[in-house]
Protein backbone atom coordinates (compact mmCIF):
# COMPACT_ATOMS: atom_id res chain seq x y z
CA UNK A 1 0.00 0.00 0.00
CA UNK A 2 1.30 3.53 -1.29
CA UNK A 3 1.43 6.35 1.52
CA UNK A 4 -0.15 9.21 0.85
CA UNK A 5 2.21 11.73 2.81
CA UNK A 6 6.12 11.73 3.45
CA UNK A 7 7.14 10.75 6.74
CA UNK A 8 10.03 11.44 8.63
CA UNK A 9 10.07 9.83 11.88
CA UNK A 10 6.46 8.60 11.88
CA UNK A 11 5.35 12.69 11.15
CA UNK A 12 3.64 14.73 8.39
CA UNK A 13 6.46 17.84 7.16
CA UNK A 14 3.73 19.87 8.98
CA UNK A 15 4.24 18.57 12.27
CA UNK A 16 7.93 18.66 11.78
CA UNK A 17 7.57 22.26 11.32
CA UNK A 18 5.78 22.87 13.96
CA UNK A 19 8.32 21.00 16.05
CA UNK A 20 10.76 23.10 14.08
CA UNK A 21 9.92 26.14 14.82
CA UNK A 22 9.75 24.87 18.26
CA UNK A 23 13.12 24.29 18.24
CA UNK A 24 14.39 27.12 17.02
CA UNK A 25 12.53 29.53 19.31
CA UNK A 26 13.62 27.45 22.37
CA UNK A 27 16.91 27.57 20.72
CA UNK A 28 17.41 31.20 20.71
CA UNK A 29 16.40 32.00 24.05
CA UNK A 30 18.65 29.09 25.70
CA UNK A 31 21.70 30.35 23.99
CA UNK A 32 20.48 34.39 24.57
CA UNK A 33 20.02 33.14 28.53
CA UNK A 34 22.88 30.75 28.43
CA UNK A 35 25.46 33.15 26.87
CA UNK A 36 24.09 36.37 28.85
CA UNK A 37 24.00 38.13 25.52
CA UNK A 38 22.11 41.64 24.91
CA UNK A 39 21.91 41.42 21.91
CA UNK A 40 19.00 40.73 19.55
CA UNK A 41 20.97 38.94 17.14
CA UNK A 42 21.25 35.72 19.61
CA UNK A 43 17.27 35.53 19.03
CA UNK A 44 17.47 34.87 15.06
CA UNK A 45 16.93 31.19 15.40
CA UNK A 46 13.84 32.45 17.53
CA UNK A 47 12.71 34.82 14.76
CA UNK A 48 13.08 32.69 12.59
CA UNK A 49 11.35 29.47 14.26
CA UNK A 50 8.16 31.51 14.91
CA UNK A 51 6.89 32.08 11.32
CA UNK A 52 7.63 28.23 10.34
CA UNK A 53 5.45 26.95 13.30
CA UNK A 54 2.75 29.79 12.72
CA UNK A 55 2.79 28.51 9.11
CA UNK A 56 3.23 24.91 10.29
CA UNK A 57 0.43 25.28 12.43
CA UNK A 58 -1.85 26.73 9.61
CA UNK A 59 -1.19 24.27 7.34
CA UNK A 60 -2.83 21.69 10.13
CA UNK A 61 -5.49 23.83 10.66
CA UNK A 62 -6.27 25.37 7.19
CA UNK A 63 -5.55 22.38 4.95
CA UNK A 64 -6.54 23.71 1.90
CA UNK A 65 -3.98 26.40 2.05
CA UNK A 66 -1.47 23.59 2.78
CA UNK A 67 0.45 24.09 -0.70
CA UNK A 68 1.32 27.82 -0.03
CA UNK A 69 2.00 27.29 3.52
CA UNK A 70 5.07 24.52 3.13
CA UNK A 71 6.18 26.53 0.32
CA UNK A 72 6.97 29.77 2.40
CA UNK A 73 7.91 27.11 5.53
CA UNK A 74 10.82 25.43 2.83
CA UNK A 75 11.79 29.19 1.53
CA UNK A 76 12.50 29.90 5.12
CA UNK A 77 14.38 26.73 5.98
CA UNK A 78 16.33 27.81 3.08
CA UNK A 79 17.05 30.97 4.31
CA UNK A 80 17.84 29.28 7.47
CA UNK A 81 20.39 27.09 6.15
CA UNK A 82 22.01 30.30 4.48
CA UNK A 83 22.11 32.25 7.50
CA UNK A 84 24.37 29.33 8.88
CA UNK A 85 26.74 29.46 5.70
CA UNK A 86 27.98 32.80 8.33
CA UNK A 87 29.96 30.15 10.18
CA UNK A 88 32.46 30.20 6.96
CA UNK A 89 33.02 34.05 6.72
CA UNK A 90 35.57 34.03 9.09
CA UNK A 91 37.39 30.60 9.93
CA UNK A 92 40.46 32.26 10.94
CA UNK A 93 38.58 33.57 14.47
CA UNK A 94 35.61 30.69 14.31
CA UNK A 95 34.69 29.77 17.79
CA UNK A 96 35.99 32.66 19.30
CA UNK A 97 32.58 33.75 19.63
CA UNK A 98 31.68 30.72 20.89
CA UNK A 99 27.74 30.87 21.20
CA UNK A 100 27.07 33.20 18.13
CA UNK A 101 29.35 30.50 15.97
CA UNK A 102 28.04 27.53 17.73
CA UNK A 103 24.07 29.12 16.75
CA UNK A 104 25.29 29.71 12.99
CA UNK A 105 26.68 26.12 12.95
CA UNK A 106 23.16 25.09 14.70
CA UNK A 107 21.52 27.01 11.77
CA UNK A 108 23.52 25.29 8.82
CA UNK A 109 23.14 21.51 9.74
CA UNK A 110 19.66 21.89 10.98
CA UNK A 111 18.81 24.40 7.94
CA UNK A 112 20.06 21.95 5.29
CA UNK A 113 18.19 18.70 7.33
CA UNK A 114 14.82 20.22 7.42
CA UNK A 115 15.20 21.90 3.86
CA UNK A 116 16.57 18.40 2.34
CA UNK A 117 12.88 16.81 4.67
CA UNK A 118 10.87 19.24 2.67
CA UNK A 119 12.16 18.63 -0.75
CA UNK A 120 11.65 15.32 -0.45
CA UNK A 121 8.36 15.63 0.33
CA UNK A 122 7.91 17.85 -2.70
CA UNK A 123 9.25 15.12 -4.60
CA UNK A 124 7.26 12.60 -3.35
CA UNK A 125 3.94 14.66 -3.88
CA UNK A 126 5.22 15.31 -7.04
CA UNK A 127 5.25 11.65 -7.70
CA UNK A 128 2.14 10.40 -6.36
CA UNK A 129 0.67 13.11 -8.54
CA UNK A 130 1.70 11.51 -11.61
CA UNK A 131 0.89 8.02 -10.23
CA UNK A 132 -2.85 9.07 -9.43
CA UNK A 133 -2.93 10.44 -13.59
């Protein structure tokens, strides 16, 4: 029997999003608390992670709107994993900043993970598109 939806671990992309998002707003306010920091910038992963679980969440809850919704949620893990590419500006010094670099690295891996997750699951609706016609 075919599934209908990509899985990764046992969960729709949505809920992965959602969990996310999660992640990357508890993320950001660990490392701001942990490293002491004033500064906004230690929040990105939490500015980030709020608009892919809002849009997680509205994909779950308006599922008609689901196609637009993991489309902007995949353009910001994109972004994500961009944001991370940072880490390579400057390898001479990296880690010297320990908790900005150690974020940026954070932001890379897990940017590229969850972006690779969602392309797959293009690919695989994709598929099952042209296996239904």
């Amino acid at each position: 029997m075919q599934e209908k939806e990509f899985k990764v671990f046992n969960l729709e992309m949505e809920r992965i999003s959602i969990f996310y998002g999660l992640f990357l707003i508890a993320w950001g306010a660990i490392i701001s608390f942990v490293s002491q920091s004033d500064s906004m910038t230690s929040y990105i992963p939490s500015f980030l992670g709020l608009p892919i679980l809002m849009f997680g969440y509205l994909t779950l809850k308006f599922p008609e709107r689901k196609k637009i919704f993991m489309h902007i949620v995949v353009l910001l893990g994109i972004i994500i994993f961009i944001g991370g590419l940072d880490i390579f500006r400057n390898l001479s010094t990296l880690f010297d900043s320990f908790w900005a670099d150690l974020s940026k690295l954070m932001l890379l891996i897990s940017g590229f993970i969850f972006s690779y997750w969602n392309i797959k699951s293009f690919i695989f609706v994709r598929k099952n598109k042209n296996l239904e016609n």
